[in-house]
Protein backbone atom coordinates (compact mmCIF):
# COMPACT_ATOMS: atom_id res chain seq x y z
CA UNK A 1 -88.76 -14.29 -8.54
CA UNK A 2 -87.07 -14.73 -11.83
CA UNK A 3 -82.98 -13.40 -12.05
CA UNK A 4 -83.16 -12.02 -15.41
CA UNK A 5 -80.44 -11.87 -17.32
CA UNK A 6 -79.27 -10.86 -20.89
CA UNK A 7 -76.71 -13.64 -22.18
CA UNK A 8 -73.46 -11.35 -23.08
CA UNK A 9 -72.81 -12.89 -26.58
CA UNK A 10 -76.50 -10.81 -26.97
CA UNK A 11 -75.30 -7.94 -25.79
CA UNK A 12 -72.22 -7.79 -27.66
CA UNK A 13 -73.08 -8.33 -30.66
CA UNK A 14 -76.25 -5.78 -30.30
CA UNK A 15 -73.70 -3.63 -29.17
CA UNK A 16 -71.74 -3.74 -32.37
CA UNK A 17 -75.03 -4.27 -34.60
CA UNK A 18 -76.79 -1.15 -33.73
CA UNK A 19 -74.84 0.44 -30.71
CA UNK A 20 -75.95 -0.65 -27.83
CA UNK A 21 -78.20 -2.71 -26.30
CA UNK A 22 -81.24 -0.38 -25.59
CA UNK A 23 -83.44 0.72 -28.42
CA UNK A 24 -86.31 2.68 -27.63
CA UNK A 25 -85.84 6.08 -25.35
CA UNK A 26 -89.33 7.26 -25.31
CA UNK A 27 -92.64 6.95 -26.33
CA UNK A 28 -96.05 8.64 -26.75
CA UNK A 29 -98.60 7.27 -24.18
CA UNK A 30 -101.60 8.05 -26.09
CA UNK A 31 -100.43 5.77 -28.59
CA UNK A 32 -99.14 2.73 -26.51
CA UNK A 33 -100.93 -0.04 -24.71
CA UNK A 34 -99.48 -2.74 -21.85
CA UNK A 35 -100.92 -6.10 -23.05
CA UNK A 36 -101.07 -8.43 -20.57
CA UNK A 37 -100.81 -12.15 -21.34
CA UNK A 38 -102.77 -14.77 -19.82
CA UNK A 39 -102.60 -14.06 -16.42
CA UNK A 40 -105.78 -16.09 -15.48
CA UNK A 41 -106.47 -18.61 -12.80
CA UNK A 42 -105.34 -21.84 -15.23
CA UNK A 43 -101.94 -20.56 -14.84
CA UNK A 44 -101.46 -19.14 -11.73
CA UNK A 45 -104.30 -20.63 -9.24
CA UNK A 46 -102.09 -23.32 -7.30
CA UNK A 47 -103.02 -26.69 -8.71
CA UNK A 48 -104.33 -25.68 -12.29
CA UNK A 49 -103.40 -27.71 -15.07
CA UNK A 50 -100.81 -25.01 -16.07
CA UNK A 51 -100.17 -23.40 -12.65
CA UNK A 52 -96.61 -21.62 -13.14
CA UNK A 53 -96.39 -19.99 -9.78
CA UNK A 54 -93.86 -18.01 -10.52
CA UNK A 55 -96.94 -15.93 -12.60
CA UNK A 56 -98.14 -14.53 -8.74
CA UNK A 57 -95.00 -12.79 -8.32
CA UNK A 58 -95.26 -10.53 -11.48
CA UNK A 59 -98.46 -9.22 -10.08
CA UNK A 60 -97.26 -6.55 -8.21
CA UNK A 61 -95.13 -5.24 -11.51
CA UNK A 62 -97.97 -5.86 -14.07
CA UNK A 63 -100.34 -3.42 -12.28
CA UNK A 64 -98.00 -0.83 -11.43
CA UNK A 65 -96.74 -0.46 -15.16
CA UNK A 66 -100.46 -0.46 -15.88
CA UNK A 67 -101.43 1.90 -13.46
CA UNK A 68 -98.37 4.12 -14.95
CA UNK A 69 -100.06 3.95 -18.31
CA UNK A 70 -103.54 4.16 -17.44
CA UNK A 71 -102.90 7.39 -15.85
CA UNK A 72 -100.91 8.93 -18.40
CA UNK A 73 -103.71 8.28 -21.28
CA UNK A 74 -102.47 4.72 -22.16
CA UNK A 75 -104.50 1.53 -22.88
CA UNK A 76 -104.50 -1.58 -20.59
CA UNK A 77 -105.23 -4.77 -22.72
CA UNK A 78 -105.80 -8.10 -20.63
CA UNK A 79 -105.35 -11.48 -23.20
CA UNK A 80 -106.83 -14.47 -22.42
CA UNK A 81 -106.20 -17.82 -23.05
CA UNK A 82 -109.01 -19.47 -24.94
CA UNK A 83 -109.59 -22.94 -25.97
CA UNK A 84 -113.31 -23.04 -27.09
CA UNK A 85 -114.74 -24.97 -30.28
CA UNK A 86 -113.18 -22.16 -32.41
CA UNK A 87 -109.80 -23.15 -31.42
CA UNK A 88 -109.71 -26.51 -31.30
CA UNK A 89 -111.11 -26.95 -34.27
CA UNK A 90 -108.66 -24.55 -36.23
CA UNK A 91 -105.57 -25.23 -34.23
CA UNK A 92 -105.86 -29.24 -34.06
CA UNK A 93 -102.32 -29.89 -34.72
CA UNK A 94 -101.82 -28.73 -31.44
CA UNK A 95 -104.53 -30.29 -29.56
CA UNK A 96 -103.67 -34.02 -31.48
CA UNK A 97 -99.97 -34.09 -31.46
CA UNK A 98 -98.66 -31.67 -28.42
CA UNK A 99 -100.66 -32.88 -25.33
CA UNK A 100 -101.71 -36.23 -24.37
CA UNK A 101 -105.64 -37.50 -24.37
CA UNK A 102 -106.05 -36.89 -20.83
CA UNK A 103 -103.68 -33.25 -20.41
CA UNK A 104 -105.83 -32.22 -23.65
CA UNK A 105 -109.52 -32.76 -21.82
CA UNK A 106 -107.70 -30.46 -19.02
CA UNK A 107 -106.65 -27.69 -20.96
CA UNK A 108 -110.09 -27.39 -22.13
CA UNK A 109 -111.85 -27.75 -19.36
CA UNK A 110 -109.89 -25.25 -17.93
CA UNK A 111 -109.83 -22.35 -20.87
CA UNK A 112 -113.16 -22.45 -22.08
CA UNK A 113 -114.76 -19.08 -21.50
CA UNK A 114 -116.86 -19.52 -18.36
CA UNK A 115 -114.54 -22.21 -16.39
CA UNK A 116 -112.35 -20.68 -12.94
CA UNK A 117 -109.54 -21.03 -15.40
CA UNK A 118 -110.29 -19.02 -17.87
CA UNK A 119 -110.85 -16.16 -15.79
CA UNK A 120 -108.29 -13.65 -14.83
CA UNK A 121 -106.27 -13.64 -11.63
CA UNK A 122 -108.28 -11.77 -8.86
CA UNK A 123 -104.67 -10.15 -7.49
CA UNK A 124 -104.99 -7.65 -10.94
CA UNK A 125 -106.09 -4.01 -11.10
CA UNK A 126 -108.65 -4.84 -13.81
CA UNK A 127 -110.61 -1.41 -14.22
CA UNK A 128 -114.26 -1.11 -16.18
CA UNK A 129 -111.96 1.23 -19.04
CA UNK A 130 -109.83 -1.95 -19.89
CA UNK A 131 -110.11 -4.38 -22.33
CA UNK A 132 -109.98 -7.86 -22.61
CA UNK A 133 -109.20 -9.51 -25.64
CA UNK A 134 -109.29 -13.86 -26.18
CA UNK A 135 -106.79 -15.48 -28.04
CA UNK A 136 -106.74 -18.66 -29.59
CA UNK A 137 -102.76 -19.30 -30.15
CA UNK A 138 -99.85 -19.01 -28.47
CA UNK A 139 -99.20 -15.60 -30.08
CA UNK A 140 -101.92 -12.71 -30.39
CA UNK A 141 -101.06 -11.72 -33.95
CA UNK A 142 -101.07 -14.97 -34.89
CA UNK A 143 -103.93 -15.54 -37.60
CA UNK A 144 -106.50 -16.87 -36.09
CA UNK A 145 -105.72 -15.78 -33.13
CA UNK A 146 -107.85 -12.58 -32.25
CA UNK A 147 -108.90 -9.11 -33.29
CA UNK A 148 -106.44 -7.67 -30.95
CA UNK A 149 -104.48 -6.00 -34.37
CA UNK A 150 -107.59 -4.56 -35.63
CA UNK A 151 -108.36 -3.01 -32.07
CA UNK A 152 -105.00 -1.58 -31.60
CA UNK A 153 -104.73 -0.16 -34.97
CA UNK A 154 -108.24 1.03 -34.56
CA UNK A 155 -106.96 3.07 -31.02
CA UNK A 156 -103.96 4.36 -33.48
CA UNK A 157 -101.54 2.01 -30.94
CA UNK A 158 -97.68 1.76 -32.36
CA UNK A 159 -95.93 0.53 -29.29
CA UNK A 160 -97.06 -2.10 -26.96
CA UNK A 161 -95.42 -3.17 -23.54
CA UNK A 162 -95.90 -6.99 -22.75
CA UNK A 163 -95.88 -8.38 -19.04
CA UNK A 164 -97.19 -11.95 -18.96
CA UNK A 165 -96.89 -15.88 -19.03
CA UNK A 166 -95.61 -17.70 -20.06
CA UNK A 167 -91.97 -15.84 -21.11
CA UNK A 168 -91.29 -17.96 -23.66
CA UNK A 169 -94.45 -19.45 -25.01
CA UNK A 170 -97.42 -16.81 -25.37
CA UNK A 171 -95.56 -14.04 -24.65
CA UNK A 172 -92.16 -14.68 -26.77
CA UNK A 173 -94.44 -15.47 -29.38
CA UNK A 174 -97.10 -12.19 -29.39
CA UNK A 175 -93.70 -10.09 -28.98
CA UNK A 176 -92.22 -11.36 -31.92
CA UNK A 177 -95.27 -11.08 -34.19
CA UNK A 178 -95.62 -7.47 -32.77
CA UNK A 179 -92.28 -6.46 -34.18
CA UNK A 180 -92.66 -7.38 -37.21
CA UNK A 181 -96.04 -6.53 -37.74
CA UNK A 182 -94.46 -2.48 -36.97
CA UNK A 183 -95.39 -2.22 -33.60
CA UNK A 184 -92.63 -1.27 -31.17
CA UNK A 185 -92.40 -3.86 -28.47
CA UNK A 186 -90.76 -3.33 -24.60
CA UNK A 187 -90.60 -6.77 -22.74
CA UNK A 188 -90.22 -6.48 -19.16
CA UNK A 189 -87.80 -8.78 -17.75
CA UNK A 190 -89.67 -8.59 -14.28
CA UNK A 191 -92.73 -8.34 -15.63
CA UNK A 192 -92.74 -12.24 -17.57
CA UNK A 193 -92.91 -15.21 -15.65
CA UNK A 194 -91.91 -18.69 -16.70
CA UNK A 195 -91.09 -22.55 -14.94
CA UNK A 196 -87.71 -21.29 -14.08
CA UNK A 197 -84.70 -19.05 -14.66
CA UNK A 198 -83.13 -20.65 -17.52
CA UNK A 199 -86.00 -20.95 -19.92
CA UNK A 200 -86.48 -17.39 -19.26
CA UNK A 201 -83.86 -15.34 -19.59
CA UNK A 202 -83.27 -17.44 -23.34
CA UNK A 203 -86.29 -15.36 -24.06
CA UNK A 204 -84.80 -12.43 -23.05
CA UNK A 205 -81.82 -12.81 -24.64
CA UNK A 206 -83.97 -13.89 -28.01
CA UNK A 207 -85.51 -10.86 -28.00
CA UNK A 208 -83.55 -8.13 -26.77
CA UNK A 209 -81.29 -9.50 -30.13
CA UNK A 210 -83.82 -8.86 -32.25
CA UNK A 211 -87.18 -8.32 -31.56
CA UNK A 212 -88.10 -6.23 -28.71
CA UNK A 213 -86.47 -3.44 -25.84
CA UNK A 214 -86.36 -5.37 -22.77
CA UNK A 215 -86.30 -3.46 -19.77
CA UNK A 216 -87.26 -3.84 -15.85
CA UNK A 217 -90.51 -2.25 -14.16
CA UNK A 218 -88.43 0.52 -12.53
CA UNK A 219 -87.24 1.52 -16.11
CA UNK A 220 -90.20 1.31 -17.80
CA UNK A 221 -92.25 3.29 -15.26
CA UNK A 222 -89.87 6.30 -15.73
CA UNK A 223 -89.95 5.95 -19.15
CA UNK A 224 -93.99 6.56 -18.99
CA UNK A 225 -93.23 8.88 -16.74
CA UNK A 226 -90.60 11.19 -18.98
CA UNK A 227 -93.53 10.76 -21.45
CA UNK A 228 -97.08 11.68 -19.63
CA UNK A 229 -94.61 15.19 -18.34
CA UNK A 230 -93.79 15.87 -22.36
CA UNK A 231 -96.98 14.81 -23.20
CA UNK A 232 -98.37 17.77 -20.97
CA UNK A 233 -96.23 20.31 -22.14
CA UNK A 234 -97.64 23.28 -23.77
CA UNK A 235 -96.51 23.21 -28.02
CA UNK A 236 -95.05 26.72 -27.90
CA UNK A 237 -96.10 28.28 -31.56
């Protein structure tokens, strides 16, 4: 398992930029989904072209912080990776210049819709109610990408919770657009999985400067928590 970490130059200077390091106290689970990012067999199966086995010891977080939400009246959003004629052909800077000849066949092979990689890891609580969403970028938001805006804003969703791989490619870069696209974004710092401990806790400390509230399972759980018991409260008139 990761360490995750905050970098305290971050915290600091969140500290004096808006008072702390926290940002978001609650929420309203009808109006927040968990999106999580790529957690298929490419990346976590042991031997796939993009295994990062770190990925199979989120597991256990991912699907209690969607079983949280699911049971409160929240929306469980599964991304996958997709590299099908579609992306290739709009996205070949990447598949020319980032990946050598032979590592480019691979990815393919493994992410078009149909191949063991593209599929999603067996160890997740998939349920029939929750979606699943291909992407064709790094990033969700990213244009080109997917619908998953349109469905969100069509499900009136302001405030998303990422879990995911990897920390500080796909799910770095979703977070970011998410922000600033007016969504508000918690990262889970136990819930994002990555080659090693360096790489991600930069990403935490990227985003918990800027861009997102980055929390652990435990706190996020009670935070879904404060909200389904609010939620349920009777408005008195």
């Amino acid at each position: 398992m990761h360490k995750p970490a905050i970098y305290p130059s971050v915290i600091a200077r969140a500290t004096e930029r808006r008072g702390g390091l926290r940002i978001f106290d609650s929420l309203d689970v009808n109006r927040t989904a968990h999106i999580v990012v790529d957690l298929q067999n490419g990346f976590m199966a042991p031997g796939q072209v993009a295994e990062i086995g770190t990925a199979r010891e989120i597991v256990p977080s991912v699907n209690r912080i969607s079983a949280a939400l699911r049971d409160a009246g929240g929306l469980v959003v599964y991304i996958q990776n997709t590299f099908d004629a579609e992306a290739i052909a709009g996205w070949s800077t990447y598949f020319n210049h980032f990946c050598t000849p032979a590592r480019r066949q691979r990815m393919i092979d493994a992410f078009t819709p149909g191949a063991f990689g593209h599929d999603l890891w067996a160890g997740l609580d998939v349920l029939p109610e929750d979606l699943k969403v291909r992407k064709r970028r790094f990033g969700a938001f990213a244009p080109g990408a997917s619908d998953l805006h349109e469905i969100l804003q069509d499900r009136g969703i302001d405030t998303l919770i990422i879990t995911g791989t990897a920390s500080q490619v796909c799910c770095e870069s979703t977070a970011r657009d998410a922000m600033m696209m007016n969504y508000k974004v918690f990262f889970i710092a136990d819930g994002n999985a990555t080659f090693n401990d360096e790489e991600h806790n930069a990403t935490l400390s990227a985003l918990a400067h800027t861009f997102c509230d980055v929390v652990d399972t435990d706190t996020m759980v009670g935070i879904i928590a404060d909200a389904s018991v609010t939620a349920k409260q009777p408005v008195m008139a």
